[in-house]
PDB file of N, CA and C in Angstrom:
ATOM      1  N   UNK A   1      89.336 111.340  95.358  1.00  0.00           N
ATOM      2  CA  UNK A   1      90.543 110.549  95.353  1.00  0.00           C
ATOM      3  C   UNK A   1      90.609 109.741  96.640  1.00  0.00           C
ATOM      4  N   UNK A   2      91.407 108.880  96.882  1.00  0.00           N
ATOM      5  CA  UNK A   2      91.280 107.828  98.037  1.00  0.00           C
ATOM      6  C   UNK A   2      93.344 107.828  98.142  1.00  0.00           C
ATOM      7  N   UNK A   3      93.577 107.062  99.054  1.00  0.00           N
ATOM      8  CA  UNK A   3      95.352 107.231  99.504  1.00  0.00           C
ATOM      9  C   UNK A   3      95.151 106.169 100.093  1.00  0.00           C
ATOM     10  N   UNK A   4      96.219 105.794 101.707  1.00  0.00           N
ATOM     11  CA  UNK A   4      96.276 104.586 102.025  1.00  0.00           C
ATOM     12  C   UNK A   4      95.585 105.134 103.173  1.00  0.00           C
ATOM     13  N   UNK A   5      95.871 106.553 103.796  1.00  0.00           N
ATOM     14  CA  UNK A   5      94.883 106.903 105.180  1.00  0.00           C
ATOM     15  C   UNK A   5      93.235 106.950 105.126  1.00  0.00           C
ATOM     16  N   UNK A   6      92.792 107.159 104.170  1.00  0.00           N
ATOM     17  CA  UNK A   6      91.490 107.061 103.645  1.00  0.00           C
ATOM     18  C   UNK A   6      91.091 105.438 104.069  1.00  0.00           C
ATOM     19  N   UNK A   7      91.802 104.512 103.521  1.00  0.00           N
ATOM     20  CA  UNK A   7      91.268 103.389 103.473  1.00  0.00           C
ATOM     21  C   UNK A   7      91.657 102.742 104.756  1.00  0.00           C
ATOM     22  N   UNK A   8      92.676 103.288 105.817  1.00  0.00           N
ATOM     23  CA  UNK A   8      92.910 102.705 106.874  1.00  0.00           C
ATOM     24  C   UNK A   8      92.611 103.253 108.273  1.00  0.00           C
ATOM     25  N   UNK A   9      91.105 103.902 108.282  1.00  0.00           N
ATOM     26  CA  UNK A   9      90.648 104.632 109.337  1.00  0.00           C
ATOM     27  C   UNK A   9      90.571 106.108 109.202  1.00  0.00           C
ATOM     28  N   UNK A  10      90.757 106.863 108.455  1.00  0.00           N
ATOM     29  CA  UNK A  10      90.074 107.982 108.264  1.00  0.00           C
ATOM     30  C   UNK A  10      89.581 109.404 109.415  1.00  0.00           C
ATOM     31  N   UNK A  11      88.905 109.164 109.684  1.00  0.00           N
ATOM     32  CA  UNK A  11      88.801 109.897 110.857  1.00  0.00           C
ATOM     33  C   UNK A  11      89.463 109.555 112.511  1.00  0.00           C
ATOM     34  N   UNK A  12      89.395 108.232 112.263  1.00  0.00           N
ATOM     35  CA  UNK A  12      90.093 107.940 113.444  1.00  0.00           C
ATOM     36  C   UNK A  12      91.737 107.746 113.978  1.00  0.00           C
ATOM     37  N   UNK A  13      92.313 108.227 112.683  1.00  0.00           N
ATOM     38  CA  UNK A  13      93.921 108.374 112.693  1.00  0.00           C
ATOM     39  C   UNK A  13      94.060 109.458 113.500  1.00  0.00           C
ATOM     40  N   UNK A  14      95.556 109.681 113.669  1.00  0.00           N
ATOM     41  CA  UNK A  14      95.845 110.729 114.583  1.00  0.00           C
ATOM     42  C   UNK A  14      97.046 111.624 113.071  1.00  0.00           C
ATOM     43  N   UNK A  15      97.073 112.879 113.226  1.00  0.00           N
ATOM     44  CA  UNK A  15      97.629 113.844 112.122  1.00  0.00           C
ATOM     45  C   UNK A  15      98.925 112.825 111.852  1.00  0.00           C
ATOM     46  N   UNK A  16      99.880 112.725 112.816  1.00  0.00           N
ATOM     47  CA  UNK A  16     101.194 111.673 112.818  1.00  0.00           C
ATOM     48  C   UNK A  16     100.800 110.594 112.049  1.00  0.00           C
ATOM     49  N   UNK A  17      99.803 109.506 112.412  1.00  0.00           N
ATOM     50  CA  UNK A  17      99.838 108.353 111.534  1.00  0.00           C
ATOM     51  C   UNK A  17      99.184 108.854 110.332  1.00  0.00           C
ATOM     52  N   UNK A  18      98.516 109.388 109.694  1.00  0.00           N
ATOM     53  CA  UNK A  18      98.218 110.174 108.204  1.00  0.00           C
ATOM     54  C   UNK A  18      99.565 110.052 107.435  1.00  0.00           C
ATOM     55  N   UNK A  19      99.949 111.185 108.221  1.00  0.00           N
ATOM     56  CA  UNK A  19     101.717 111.685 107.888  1.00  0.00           C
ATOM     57  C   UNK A  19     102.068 110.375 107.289  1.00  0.00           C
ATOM     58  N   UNK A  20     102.178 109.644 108.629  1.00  0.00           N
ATOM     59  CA  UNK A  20     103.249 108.074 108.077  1.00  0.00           C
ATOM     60  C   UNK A  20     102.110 107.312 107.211  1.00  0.00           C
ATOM     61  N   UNK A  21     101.287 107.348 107.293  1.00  0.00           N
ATOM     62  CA  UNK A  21     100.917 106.428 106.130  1.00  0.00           C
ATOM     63  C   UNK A  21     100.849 106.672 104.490  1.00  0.00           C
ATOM     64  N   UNK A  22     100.804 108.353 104.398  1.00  0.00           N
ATOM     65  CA  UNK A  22     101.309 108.858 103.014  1.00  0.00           C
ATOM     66  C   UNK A  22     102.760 108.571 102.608  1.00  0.00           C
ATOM     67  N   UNK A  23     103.733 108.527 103.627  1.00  0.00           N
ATOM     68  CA  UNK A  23     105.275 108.281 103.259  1.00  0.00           C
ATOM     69  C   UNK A  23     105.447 107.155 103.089  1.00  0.00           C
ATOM     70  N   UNK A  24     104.734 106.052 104.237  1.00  0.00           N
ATOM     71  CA  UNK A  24     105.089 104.996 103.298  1.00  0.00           C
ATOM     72  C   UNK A  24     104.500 104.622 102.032  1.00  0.00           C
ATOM     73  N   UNK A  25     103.540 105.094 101.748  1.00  0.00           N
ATOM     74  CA  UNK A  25     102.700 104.954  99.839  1.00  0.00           C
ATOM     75  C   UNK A  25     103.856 105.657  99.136  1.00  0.00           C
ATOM     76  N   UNK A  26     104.065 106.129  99.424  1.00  0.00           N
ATOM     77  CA  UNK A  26     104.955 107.108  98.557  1.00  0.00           C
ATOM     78  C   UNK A  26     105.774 106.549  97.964  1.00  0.00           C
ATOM     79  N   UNK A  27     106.451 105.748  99.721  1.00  0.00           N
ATOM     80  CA  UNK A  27     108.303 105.198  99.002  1.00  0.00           C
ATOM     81  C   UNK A  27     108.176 103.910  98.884  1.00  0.00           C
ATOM     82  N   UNK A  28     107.036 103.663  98.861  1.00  0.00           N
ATOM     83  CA  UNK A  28     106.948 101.458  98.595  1.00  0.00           C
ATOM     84  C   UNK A  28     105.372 101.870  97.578  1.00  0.00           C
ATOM     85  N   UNK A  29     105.544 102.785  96.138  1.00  0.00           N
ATOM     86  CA  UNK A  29     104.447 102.166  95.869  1.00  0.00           C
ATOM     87  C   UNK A  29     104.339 101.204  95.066  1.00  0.00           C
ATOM     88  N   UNK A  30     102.956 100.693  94.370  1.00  0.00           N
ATOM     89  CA  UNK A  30     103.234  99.461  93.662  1.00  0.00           C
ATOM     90  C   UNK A  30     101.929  99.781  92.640  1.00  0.00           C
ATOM     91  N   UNK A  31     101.451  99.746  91.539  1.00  0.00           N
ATOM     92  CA  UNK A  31     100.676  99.372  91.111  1.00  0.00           C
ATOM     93  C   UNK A  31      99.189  98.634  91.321  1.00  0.00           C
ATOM     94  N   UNK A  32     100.001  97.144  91.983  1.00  0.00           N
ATOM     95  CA  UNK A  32      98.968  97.006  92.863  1.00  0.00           C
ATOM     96  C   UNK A  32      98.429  96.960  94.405  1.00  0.00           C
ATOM     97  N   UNK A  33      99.453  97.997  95.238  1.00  0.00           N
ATOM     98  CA  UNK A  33      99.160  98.414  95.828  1.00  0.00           C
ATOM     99  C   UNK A  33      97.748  99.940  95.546  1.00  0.00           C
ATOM    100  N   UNK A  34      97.844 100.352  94.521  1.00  0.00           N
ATOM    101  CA  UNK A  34      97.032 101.113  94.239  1.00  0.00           C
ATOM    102  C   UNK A  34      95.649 100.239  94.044  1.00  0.00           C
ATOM    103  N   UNK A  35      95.565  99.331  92.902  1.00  0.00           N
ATOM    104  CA  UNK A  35      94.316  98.669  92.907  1.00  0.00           C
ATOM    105  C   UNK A  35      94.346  98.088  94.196  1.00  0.00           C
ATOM    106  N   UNK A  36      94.612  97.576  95.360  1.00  0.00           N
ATOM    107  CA  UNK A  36      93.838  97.045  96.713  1.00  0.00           C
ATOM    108  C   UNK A  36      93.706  98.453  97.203  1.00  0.00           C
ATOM    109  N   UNK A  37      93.901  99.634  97.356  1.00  0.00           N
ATOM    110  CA  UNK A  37      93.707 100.410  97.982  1.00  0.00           C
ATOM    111  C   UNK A  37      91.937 100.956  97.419  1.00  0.00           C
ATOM    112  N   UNK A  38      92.213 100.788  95.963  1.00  0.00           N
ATOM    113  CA  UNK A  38      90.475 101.351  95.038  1.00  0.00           C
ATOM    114  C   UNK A  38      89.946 100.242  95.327  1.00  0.00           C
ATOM    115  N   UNK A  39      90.427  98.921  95.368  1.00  0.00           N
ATOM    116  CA  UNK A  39      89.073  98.053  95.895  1.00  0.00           C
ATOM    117  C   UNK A  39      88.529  97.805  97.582  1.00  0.00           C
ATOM    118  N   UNK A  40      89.272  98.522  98.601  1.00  0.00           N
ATOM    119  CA  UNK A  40      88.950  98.784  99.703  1.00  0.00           C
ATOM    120  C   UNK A  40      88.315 100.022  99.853  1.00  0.00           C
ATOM    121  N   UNK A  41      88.670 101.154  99.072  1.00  0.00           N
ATOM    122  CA  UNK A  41      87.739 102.257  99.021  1.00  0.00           C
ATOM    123  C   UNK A  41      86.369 102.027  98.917  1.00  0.00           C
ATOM    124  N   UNK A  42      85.898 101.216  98.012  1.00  0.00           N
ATOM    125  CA  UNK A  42      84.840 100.886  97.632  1.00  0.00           C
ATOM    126  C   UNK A  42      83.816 100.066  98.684  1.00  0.00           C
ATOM    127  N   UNK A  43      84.497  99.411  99.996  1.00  0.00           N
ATOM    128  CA  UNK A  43      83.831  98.596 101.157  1.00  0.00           C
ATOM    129  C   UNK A  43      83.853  99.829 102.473  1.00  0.00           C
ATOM    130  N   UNK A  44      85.103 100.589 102.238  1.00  0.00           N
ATOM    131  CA  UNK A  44      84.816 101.877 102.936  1.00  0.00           C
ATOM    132  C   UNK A  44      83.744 102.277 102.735  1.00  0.00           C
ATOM    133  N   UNK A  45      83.770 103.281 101.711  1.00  0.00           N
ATOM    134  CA  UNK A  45      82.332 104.416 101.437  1.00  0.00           C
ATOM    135  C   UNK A  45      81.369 103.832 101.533  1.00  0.00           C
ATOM    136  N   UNK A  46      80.996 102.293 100.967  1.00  0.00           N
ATOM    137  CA  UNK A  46      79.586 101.665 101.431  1.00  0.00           C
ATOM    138  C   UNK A  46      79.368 101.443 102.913  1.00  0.00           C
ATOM    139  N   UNK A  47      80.405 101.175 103.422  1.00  0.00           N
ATOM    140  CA  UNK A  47      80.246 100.788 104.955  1.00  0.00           C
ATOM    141  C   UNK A  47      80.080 102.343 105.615  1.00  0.00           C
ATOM    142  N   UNK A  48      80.788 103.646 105.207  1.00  0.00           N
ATOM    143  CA  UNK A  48      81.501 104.696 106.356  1.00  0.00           C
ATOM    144  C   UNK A  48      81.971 104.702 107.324  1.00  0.00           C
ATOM    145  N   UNK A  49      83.215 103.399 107.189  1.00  0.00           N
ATOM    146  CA  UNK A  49      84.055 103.590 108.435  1.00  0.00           C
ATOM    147  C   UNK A  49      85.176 104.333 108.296  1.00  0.00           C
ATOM    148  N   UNK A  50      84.833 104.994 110.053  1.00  0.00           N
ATOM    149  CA  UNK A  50      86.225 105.994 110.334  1.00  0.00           C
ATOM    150  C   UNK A  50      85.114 107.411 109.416  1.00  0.00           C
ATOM    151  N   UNK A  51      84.294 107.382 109.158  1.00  0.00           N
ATOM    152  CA  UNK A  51      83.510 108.870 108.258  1.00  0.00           C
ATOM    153  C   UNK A  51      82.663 109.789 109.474  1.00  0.00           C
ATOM    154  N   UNK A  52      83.009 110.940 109.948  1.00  0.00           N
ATOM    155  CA  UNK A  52      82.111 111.343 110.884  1.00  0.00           C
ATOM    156  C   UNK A  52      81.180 112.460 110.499  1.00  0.00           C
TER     157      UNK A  52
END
């Protein structure tokens, strides 16, 4: 599965910004906020940024 912390640095977040970046998906989501999140997953995992 992928979220918005996955796709916005990953390892390099701190526990706090995780936190806040699941709450805000949560309470602003959108549809297509979900598809840009699966089509940035996809430049993530090929690239492995933020993957240690």
């Amino acid at each position: 599965m992928t979220g918005l912390w996955q796709v916005s640095g990953r390892s390099d977040l701190d526990w706090d910004e995780t936190i806040r970046l699941d709450l805000y998906y949560v309470d602003n989501w959108s549809m297509l906020r979900d598809l840009m999140i699966c089509l940035r997953t996809i430049g993530i995992v090929i690239g492995g940024k933020g993957a240690y």
